[in-house]
N, C-alpha and C. Protein backbone atom coordinates (compact mmCIF):
# COMPACT_ATOMS: atom_id res chain seq x y z
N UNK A 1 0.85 -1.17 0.00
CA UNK A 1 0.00 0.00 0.00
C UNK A 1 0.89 1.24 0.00
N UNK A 2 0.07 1.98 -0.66
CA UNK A 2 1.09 3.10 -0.95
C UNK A 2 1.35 4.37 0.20
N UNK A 3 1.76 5.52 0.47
CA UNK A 3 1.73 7.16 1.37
C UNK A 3 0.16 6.97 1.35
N UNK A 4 -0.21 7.31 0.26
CA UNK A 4 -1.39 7.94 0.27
C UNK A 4 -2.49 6.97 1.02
N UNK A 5 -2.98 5.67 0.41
CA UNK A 5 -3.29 5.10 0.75
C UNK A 5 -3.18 4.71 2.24
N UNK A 6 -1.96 4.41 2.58
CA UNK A 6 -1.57 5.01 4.37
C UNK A 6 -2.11 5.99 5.12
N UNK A 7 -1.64 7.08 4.79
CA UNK A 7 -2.29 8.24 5.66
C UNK A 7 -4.18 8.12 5.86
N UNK A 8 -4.44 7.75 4.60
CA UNK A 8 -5.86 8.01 4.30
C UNK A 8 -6.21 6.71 5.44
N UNK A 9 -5.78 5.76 5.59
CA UNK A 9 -6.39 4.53 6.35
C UNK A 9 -6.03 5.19 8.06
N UNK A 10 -5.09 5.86 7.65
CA UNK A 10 -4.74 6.40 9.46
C UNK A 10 -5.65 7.53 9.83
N UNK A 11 -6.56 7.77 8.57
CA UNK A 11 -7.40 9.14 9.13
C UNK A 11 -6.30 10.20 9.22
N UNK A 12 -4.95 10.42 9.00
CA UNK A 12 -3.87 11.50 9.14
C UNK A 12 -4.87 12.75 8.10
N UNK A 13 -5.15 13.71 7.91
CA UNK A 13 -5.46 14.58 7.23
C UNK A 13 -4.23 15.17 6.67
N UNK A 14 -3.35 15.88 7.59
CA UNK A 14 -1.91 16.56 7.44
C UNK A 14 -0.94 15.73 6.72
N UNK A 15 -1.23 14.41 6.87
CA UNK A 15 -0.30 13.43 6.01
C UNK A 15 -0.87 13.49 4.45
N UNK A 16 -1.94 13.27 4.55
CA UNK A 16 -2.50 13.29 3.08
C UNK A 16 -2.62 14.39 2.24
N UNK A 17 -2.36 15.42 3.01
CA UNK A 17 -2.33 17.13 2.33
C UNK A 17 -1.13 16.81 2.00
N UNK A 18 -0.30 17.00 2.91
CA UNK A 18 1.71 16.72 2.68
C UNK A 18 1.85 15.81 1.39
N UNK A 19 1.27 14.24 1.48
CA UNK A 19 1.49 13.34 0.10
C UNK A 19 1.09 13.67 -0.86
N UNK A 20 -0.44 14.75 -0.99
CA UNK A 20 -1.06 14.89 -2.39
C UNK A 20 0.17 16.05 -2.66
N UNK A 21 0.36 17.03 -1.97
CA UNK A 21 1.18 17.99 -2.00
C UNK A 21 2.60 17.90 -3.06
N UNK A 22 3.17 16.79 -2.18
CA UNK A 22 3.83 16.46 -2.86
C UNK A 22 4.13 15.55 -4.36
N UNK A 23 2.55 15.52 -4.73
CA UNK A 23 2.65 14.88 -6.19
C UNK A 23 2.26 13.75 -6.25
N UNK A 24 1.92 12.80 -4.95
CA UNK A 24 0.83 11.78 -4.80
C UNK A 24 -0.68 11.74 -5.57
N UNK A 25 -0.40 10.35 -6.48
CA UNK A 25 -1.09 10.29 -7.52
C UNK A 25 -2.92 10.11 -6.93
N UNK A 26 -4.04 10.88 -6.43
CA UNK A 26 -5.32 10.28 -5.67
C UNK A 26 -5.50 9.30 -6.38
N UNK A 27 -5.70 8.90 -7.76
CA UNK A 27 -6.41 7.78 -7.69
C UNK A 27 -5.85 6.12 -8.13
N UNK A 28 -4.59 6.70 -7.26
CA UNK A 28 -3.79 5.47 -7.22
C UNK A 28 -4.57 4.01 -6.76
N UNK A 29 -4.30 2.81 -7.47
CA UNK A 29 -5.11 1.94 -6.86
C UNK A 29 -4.19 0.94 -6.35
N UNK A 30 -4.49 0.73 -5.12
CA UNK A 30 -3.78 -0.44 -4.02
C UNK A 30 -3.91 -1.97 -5.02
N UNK A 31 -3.39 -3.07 -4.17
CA UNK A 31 -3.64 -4.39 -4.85
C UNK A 31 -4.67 -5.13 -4.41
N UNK A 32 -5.74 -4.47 -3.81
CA UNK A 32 -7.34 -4.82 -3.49
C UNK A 32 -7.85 -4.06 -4.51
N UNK A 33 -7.53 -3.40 -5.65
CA UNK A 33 -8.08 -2.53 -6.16
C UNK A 33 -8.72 -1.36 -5.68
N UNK A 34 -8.59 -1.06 -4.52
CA UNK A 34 -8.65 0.40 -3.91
C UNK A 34 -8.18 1.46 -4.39
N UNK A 35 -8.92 2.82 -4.50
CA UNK A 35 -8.34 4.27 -4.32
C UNK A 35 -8.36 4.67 -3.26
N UNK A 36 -7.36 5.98 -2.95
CA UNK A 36 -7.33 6.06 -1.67
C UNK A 36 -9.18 6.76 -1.33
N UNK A 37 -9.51 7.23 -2.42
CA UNK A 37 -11.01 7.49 -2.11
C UNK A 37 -12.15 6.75 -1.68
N UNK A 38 -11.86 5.43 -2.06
CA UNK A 38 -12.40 4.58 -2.06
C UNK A 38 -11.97 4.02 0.11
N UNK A 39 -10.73 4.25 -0.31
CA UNK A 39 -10.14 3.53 1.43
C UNK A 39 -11.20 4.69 2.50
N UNK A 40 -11.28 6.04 2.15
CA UNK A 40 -11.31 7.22 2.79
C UNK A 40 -13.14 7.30 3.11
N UNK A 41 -13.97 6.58 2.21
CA UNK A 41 -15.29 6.41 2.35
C UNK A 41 -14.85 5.48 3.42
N UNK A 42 -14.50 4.06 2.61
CA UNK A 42 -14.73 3.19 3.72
C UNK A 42 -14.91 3.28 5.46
N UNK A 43 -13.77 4.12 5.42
CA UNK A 43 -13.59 4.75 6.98
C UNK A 43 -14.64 5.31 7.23
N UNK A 44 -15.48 6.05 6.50
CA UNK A 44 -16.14 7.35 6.66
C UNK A 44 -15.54 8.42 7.44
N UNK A 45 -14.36 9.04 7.09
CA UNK A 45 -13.45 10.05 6.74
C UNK A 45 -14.34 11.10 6.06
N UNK A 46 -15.17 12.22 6.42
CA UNK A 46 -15.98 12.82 5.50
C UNK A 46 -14.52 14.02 5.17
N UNK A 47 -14.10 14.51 6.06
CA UNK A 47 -12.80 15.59 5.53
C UNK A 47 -11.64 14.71 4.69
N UNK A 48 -11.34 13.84 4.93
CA UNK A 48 -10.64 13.23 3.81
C UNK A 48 -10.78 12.86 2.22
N UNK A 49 -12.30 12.56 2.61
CA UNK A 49 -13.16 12.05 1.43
C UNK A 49 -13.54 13.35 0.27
N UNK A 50 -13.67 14.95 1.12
CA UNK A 50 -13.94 15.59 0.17
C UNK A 50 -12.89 16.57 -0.01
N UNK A 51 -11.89 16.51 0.74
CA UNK A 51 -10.30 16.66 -0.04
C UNK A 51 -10.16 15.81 -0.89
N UNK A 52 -10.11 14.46 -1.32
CA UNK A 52 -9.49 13.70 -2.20
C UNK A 52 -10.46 14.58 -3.17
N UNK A 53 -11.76 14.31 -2.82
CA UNK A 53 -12.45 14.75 -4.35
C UNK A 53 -12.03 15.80 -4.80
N UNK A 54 -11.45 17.22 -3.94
CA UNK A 54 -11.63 18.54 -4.16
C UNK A 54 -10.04 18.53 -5.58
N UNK A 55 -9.12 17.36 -4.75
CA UNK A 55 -7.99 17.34 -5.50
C UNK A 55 -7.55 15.65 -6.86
N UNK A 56 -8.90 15.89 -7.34
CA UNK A 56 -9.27 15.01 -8.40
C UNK A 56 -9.44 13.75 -8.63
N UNK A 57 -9.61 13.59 -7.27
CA UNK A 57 -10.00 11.55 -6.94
C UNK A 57 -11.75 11.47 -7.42
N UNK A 58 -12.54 12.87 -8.09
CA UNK A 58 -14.07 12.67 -8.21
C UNK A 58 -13.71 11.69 -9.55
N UNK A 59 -12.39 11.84 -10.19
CA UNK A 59 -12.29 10.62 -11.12
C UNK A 59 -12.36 9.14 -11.01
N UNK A 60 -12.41 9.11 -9.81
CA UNK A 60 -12.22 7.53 -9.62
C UNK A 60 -13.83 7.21 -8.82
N UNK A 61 -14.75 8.04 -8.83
CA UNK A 61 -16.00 7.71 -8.35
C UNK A 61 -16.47 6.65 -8.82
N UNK A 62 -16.00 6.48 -10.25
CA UNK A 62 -17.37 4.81 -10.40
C UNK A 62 -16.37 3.68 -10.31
N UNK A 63 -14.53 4.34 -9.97
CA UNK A 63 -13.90 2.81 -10.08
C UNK A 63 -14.72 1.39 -9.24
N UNK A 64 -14.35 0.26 -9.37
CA UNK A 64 -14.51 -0.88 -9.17
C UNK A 64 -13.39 -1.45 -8.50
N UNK A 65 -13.53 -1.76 -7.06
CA UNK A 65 -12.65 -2.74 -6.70
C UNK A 65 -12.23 -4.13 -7.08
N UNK A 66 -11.69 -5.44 -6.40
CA UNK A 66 -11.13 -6.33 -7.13
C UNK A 66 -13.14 -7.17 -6.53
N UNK A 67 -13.57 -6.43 -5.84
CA UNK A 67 -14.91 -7.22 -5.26
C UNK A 67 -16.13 -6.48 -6.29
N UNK A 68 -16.03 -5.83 -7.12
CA UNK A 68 -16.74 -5.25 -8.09
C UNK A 68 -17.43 -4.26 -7.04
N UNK A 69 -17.20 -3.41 -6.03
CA UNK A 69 -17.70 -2.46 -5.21
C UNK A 69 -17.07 -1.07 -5.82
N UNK A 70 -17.90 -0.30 -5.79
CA UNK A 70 -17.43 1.38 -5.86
C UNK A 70 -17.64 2.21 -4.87
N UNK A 71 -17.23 2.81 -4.71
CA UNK A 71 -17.22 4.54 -3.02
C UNK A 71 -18.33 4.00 -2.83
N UNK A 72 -19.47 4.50 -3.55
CA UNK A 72 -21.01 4.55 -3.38
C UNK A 72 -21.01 3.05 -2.19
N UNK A 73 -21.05 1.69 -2.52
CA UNK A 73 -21.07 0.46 -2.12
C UNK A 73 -20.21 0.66 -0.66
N UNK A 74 -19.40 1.54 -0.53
CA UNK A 74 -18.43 1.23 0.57
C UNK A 74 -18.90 2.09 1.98
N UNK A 75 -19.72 2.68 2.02
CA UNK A 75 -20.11 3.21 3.23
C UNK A 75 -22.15 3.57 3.31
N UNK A 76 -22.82 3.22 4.18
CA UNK A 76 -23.90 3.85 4.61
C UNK A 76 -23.81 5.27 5.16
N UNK A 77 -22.96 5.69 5.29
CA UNK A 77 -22.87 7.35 6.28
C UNK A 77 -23.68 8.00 4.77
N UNK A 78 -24.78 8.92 5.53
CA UNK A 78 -25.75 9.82 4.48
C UNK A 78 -24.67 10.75 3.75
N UNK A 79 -24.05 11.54 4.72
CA UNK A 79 -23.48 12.82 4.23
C UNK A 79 -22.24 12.18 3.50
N UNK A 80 -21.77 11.53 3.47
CA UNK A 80 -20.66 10.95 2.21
C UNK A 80 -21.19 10.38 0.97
N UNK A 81 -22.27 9.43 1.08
CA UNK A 81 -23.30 8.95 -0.18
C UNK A 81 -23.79 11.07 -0.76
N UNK A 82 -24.02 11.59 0.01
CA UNK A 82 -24.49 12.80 -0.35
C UNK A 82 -23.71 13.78 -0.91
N UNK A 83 -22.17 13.73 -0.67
CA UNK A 83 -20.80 14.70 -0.81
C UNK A 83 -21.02 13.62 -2.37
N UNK A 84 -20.62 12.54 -2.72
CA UNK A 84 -20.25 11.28 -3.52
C UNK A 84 -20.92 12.30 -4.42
N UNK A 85 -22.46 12.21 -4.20
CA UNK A 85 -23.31 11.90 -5.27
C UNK A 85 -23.37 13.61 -5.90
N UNK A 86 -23.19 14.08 -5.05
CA UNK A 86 -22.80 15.91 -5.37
C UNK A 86 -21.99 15.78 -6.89
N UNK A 87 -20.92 15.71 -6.41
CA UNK A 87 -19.24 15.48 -7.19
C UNK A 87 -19.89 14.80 -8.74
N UNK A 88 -20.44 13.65 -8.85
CA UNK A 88 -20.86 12.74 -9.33
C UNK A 88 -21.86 13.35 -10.37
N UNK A 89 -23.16 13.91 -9.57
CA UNK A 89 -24.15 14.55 -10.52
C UNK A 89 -23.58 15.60 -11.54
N UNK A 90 -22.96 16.70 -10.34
CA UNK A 90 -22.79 18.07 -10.98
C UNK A 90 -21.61 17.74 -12.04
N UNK A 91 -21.21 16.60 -12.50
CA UNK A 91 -20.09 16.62 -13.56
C UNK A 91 -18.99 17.31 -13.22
N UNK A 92 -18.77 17.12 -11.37
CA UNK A 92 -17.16 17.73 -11.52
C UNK A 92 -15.99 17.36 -12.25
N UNK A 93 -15.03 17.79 -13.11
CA UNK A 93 -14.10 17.74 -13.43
C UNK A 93 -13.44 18.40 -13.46
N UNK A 94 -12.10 17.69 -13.06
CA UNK A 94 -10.82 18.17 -12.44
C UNK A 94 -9.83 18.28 -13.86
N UNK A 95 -9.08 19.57 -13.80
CA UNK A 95 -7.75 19.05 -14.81
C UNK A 95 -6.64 19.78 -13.94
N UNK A 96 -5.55 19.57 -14.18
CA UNK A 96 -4.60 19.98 -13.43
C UNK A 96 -4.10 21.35 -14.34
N UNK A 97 -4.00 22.47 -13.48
CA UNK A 97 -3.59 23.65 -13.94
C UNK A 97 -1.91 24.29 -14.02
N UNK A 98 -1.27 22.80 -13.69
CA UNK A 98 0.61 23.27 -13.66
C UNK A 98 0.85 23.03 -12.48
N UNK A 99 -0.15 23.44 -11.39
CA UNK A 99 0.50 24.35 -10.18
C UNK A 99 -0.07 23.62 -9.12
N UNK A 100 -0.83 22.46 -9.32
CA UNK A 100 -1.58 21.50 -8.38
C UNK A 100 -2.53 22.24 -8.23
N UNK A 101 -3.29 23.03 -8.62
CA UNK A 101 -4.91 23.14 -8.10
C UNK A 101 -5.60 22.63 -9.32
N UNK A 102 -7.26 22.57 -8.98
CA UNK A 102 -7.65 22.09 -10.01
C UNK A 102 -8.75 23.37 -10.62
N UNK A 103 -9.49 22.73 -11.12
CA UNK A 103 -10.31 23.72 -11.74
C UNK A 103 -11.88 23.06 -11.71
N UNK A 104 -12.74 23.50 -11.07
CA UNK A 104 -13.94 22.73 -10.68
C UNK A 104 -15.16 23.34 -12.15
N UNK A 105 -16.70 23.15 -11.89
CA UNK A 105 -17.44 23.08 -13.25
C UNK A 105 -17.82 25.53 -13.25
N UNK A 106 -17.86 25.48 -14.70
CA UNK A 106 -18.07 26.79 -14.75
C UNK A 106 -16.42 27.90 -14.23
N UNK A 107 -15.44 27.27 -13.74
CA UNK A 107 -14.42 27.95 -14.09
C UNK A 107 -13.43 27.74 -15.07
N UNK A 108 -13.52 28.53 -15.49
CA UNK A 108 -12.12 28.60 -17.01
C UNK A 108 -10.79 28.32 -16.45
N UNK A 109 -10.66 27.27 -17.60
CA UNK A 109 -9.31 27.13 -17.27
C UNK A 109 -8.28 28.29 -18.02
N UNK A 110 -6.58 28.04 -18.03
CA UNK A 110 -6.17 29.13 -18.15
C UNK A 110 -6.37 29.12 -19.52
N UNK A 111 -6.77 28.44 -20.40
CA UNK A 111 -7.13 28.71 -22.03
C UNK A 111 -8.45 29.15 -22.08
N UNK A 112 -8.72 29.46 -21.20
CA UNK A 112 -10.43 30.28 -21.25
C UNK A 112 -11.64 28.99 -21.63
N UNK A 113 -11.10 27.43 -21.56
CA UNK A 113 -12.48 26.38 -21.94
C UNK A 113 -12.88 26.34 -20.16
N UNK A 114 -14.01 25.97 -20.52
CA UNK A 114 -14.57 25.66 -19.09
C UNK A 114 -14.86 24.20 -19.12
């Protein structure tokens, strides 16, 4: 298992800012077929869960584990099925802008597409 995947199972917040920070891939997948988004529901981690998304793990929302489960499948907590399904509906997408932030729906990126 990887940093990321680590911190995220330790509930560390500060670890997982520090690893994405440093260029830690979110939707890295473990050898259970996990993302760390996926590890971060499980817990029900709701501040972890909507950092990963904020920093482009909403890509890995419909992955499939090696048990054919996705985020959605991995926790009953309302307000994470509810953060999930936010991300999910509204067509967030993430692209990376150079500089590690992303760019969420209705802001231009620096070529002016939205």
């Amino acid at each position: 298992m990887g940093l990321l995947h680590n911190a995220v199972r330790r509930s560390d917040l500060d670890e997982v800012q520090k690893v994405v920070a440093r260029g830690a891939n979110v939707n890295a997948i473990d050898s259970k077929g996990y993302t760390p988004l996926m590890v971060a529901v499980e817990i029900e981690n709701y501040e972890i869960t909507e950092y990963l998304l904020k920093h482009g793990a909403v890509k890995s929302i419909g992955h499939t584990n090696r048990k054919g489960e996705t985020a959605f499948d991995l926790t009953e907590d309302d307000d994470i099925l509810e953060l999930l399904s936010k991300y999910e509906e509204e067509g967030f997408q993430y692209e990376s802008d150079g500089g590690g932030g992303y760019f969420g729906p209705s802001v231009p990126a620096p070529d002016g597409n939205i």
